[in-house]
PDB file of N, CA and C in Angstrom:
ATOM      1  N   UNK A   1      67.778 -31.055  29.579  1.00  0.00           N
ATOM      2  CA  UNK A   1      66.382 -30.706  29.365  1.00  0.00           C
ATOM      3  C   UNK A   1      65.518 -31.656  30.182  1.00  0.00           C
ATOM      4  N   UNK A   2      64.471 -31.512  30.925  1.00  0.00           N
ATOM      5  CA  UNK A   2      63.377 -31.502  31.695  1.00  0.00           C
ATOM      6  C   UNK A   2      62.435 -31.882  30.703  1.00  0.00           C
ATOM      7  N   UNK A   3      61.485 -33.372  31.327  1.00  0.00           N
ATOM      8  CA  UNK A   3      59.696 -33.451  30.763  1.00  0.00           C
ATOM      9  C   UNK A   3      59.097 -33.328  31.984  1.00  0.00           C
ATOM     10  N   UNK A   4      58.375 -32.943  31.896  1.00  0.00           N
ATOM     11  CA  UNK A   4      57.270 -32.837  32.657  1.00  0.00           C
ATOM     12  C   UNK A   4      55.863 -32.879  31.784  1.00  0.00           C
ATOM     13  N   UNK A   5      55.006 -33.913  32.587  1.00  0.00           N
ATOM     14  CA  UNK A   5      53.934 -34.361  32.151  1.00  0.00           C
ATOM     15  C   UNK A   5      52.849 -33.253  32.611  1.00  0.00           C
ATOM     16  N   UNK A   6      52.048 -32.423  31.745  1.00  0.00           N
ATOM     17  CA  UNK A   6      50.836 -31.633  32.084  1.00  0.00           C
ATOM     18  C   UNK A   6      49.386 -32.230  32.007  1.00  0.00           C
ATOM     19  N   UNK A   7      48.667 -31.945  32.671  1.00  0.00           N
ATOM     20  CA  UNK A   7      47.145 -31.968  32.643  1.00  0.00           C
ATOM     21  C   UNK A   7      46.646 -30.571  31.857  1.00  0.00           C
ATOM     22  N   UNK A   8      45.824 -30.744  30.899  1.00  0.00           N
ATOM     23  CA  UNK A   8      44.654 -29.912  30.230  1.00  0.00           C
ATOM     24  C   UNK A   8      43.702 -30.199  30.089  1.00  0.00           C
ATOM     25  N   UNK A   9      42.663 -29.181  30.708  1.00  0.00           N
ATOM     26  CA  UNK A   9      41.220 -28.930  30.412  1.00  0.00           C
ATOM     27  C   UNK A   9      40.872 -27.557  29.998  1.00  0.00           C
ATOM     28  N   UNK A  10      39.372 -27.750  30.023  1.00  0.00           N
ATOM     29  CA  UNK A  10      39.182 -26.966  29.014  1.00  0.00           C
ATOM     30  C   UNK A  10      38.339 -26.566  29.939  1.00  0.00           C
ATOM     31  N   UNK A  11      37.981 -25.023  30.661  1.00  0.00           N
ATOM     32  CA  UNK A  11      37.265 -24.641  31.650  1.00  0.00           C
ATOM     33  C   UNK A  11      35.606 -24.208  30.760  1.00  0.00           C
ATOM     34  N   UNK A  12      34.718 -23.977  31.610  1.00  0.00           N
ATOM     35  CA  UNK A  12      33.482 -24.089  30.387  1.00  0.00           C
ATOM     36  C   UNK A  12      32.906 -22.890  30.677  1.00  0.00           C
ATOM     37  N   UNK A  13      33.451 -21.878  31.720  1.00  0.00           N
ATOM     38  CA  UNK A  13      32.830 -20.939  31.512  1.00  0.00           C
ATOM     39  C   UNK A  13      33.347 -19.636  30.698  1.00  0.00           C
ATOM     40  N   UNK A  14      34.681 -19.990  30.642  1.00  0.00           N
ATOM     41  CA  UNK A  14      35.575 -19.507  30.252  1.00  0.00           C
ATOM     42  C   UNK A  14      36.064 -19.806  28.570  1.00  0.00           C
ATOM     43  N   UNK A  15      36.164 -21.147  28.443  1.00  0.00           N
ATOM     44  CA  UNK A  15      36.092 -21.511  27.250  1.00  0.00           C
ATOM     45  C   UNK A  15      38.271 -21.598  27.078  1.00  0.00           C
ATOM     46  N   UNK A  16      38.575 -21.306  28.289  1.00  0.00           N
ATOM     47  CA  UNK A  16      39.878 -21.144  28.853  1.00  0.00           C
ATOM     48  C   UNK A  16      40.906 -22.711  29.006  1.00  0.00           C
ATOM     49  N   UNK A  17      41.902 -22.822  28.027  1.00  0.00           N
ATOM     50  CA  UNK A  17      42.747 -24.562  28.583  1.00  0.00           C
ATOM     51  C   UNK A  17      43.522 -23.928  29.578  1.00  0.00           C
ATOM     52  N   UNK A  18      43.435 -24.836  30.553  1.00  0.00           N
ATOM     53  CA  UNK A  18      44.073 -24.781  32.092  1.00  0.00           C
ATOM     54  C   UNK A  18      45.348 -25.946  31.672  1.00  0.00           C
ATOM     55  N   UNK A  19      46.203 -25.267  32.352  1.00  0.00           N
ATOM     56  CA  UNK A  19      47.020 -26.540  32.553  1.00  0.00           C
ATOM     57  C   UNK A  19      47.794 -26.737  33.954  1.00  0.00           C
ATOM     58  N   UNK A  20      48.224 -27.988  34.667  1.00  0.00           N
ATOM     59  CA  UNK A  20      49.128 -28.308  35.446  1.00  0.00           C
ATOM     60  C   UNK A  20      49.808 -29.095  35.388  1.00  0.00           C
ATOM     61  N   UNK A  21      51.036 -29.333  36.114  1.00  0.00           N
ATOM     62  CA  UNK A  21      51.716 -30.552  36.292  1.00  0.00           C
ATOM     63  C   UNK A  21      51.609 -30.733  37.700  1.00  0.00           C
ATOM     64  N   UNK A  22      51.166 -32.275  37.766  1.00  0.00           N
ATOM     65  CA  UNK A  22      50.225 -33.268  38.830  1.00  0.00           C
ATOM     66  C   UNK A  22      51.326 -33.441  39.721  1.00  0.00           C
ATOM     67  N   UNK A  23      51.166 -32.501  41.524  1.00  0.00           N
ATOM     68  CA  UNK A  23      52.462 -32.724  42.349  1.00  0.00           C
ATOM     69  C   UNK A  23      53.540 -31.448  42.016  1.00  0.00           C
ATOM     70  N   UNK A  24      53.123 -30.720  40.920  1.00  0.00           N
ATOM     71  CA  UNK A  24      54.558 -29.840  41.060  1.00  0.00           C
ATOM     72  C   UNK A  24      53.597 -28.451  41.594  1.00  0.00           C
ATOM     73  N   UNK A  25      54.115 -27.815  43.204  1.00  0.00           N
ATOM     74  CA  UNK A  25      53.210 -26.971  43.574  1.00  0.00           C
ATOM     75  C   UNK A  25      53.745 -25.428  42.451  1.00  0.00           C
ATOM     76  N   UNK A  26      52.636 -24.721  42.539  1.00  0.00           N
ATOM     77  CA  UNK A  26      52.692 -23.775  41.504  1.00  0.00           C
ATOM     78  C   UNK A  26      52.931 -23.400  40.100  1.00  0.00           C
ATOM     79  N   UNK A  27      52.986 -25.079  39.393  1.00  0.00           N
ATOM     80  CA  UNK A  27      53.273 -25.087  37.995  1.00  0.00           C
ATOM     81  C   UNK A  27      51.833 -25.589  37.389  1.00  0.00           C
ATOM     82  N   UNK A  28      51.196 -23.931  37.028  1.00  0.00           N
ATOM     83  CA  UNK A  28      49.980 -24.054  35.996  1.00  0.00           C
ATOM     84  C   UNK A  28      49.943 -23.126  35.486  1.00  0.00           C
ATOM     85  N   UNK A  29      49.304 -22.838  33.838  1.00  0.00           N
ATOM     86  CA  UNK A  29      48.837 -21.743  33.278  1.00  0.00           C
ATOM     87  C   UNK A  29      47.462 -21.899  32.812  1.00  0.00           C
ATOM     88  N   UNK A  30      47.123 -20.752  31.953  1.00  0.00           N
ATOM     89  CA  UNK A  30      45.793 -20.980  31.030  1.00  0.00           C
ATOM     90  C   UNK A  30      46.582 -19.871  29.764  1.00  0.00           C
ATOM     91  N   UNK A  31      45.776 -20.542  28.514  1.00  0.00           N
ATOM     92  CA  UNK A  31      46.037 -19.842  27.371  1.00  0.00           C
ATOM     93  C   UNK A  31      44.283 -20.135  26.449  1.00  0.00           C
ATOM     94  N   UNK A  32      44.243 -19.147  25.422  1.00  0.00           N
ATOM     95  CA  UNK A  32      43.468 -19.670  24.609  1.00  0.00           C
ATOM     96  C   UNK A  32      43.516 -20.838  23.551  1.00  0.00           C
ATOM     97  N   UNK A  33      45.252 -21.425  23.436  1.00  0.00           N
ATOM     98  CA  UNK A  33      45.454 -22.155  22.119  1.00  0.00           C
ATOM     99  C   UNK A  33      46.256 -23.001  23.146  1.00  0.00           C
ATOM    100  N   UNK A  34      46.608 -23.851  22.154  1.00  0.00           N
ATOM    101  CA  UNK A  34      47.390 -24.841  23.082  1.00  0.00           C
ATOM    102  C   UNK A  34      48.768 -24.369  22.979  1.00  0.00           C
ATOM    103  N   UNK A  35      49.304 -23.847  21.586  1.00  0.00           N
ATOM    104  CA  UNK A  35      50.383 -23.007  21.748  1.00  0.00           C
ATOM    105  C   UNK A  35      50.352 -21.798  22.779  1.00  0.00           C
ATOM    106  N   UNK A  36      49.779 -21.103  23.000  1.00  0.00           N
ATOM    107  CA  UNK A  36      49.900 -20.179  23.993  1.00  0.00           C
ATOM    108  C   UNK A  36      50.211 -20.549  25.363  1.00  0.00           C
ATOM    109  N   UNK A  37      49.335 -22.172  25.516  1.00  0.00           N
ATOM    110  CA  UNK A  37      49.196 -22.425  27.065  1.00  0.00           C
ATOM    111  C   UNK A  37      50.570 -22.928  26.983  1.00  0.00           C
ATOM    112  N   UNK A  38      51.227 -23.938  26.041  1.00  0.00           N
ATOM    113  CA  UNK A  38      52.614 -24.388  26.264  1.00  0.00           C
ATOM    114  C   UNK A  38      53.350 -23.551  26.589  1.00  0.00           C
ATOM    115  N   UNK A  39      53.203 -22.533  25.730  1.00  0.00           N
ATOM    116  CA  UNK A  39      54.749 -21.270  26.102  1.00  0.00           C
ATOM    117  C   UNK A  39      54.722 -20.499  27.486  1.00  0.00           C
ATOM    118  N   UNK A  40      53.284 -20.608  28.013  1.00  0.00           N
ATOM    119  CA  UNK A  40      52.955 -20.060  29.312  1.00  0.00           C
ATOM    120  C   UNK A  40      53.443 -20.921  30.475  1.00  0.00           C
ATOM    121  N   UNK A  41      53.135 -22.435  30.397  1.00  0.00           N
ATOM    122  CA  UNK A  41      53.322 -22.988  31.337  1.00  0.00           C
ATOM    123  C   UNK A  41      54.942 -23.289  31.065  1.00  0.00           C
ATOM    124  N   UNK A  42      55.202 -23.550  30.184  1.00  0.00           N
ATOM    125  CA  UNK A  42      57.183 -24.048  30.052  1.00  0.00           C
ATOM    126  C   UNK A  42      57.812 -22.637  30.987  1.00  0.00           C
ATOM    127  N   UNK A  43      57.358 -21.393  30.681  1.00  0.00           N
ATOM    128  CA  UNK A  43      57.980 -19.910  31.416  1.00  0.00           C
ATOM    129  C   UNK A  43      57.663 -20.029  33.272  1.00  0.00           C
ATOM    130  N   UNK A  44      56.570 -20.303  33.197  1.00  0.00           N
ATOM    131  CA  UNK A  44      56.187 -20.829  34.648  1.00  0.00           C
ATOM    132  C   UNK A  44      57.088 -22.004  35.176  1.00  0.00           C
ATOM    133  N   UNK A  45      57.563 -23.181  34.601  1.00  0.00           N
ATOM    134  CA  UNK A  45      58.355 -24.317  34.896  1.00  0.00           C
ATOM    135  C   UNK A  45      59.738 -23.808  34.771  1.00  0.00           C
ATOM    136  N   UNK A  46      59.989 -22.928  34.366  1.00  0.00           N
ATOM    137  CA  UNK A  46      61.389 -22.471  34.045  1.00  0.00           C
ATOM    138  C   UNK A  46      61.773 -21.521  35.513  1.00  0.00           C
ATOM    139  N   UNK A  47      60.643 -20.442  35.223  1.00  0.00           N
ATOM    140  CA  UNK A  47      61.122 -19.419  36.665  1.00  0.00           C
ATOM    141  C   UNK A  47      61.337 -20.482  38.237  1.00  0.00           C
ATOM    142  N   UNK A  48      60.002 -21.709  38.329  1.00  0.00           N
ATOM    143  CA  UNK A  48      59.941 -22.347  39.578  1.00  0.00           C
ATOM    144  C   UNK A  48      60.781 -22.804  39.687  1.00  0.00           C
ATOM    145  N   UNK A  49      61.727 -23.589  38.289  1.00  0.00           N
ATOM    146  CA  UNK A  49      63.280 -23.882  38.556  1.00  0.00           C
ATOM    147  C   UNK A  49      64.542 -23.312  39.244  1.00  0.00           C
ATOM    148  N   UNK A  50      64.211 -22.100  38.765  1.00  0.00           N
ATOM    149  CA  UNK A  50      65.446 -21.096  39.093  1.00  0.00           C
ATOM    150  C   UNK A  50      65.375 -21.122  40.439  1.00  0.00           C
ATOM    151  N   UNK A  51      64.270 -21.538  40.986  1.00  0.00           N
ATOM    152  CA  UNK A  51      64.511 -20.979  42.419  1.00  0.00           C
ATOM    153  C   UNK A  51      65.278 -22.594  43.296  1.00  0.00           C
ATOM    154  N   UNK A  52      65.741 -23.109  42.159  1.00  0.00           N
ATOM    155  CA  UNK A  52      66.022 -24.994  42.419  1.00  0.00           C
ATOM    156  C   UNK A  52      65.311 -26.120  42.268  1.00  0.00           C
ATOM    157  N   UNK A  53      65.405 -27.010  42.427  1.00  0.00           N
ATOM    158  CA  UNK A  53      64.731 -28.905  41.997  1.00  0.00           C
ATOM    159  C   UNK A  53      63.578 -28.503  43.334  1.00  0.00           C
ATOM    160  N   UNK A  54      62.617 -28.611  42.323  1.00  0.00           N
ATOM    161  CA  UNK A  54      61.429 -28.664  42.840  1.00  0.00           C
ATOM    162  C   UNK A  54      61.343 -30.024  43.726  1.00  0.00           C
ATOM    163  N   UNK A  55      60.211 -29.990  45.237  1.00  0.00           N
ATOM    164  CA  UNK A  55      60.175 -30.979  45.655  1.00  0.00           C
ATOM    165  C   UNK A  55      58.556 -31.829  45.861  1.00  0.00           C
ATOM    166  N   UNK A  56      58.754 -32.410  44.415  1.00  0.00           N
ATOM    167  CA  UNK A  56      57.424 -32.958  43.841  1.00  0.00           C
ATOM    168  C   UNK A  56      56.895 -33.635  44.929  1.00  0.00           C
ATOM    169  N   UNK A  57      55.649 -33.647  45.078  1.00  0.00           N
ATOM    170  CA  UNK A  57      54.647 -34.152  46.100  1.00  0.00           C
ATOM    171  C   UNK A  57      53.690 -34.851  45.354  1.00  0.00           C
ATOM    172  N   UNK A  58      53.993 -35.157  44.224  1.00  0.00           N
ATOM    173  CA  UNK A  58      53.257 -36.761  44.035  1.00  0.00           C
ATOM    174  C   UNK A  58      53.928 -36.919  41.897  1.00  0.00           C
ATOM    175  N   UNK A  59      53.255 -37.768  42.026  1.00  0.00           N
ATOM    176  CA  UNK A  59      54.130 -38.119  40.444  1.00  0.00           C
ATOM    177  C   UNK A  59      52.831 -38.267  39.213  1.00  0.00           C
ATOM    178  N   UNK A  60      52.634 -38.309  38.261  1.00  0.00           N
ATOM    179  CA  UNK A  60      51.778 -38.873  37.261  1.00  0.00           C
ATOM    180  C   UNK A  60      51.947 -39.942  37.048  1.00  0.00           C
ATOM    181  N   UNK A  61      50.818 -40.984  37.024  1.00  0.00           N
ATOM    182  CA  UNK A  61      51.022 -41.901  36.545  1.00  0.00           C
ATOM    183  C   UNK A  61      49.837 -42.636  35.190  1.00  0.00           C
ATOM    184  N   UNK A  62      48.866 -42.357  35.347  1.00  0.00           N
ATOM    185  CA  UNK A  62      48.482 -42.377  34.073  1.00  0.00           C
ATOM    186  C   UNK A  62      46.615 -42.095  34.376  1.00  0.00           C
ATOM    187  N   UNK A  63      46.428 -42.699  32.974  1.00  0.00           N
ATOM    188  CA  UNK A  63      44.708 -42.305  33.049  1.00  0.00           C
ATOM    189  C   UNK A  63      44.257 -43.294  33.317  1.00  0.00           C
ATOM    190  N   UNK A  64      42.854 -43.183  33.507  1.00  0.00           N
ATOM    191  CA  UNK A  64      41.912 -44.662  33.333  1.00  0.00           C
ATOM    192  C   UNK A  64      40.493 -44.243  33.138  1.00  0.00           C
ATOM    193  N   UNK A  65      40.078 -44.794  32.356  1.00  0.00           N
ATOM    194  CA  UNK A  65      38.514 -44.828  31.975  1.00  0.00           C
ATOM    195  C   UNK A  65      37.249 -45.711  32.782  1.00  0.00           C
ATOM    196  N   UNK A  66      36.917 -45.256  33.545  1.00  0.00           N
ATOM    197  CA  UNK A  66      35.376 -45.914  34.259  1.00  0.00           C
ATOM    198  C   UNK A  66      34.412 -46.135  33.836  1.00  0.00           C
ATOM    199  N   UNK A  67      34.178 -47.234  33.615  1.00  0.00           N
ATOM    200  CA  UNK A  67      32.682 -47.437  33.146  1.00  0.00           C
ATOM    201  C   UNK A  67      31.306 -47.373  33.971  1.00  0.00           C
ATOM    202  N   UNK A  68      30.840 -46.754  34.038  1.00  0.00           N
ATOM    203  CA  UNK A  68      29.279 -46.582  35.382  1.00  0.00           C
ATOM    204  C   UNK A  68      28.074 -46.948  34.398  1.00  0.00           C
ATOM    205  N   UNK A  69      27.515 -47.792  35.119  1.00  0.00           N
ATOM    206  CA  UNK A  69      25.960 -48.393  33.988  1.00  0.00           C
ATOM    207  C   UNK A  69      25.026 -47.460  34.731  1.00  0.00           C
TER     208      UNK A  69
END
C-alpha cells in the first residue's frame, strides 16, 4: 500500500474541495464531502498507477505560515 500526501481547498465559486498530490502529474479530483473527494482521488491514483511508478516531479514537504504586518 501507497501514501500519498494531498492538497485540499475549497474553491469559492463553486463551494467545490479540490484536491492534488504536489508533483504527481494528473493526480486530482473534486467532490462535495471529503468522503467523496477521497474515494475520487484514491480511483484517480489507482488508474495513474496501472499505467506504472509514476515519475514524481517534485515531493511535499510541508506548510508554513507567514506573517505580513
Amino acid at each position: 500500500m501507497r501514501n500519498f500526501t494531498a492538497i485540499i481547498e475549497r474553491e469559492a465559486d463553486s463551494d467545490m474541495l479540490v484536491a492534488y498530490v504536489p508533483g504527481f502529474p494528473g493526480a486530482h479530483a473534486q467532490g462535495r464531502t471529503t468522503e467523496e473527494l477521497n474515494q475520487r482521488l484514491t480511483e484517480v491514483i489507482q488508474m495513474l498507477l496501472e499505467d506504472g511508478e509514476p515519475q514524481l516531479q517534485a515531493e511535499f514537504v510541508g506548510t508554513q505560515n507567514v506573517k505580513v504586518a
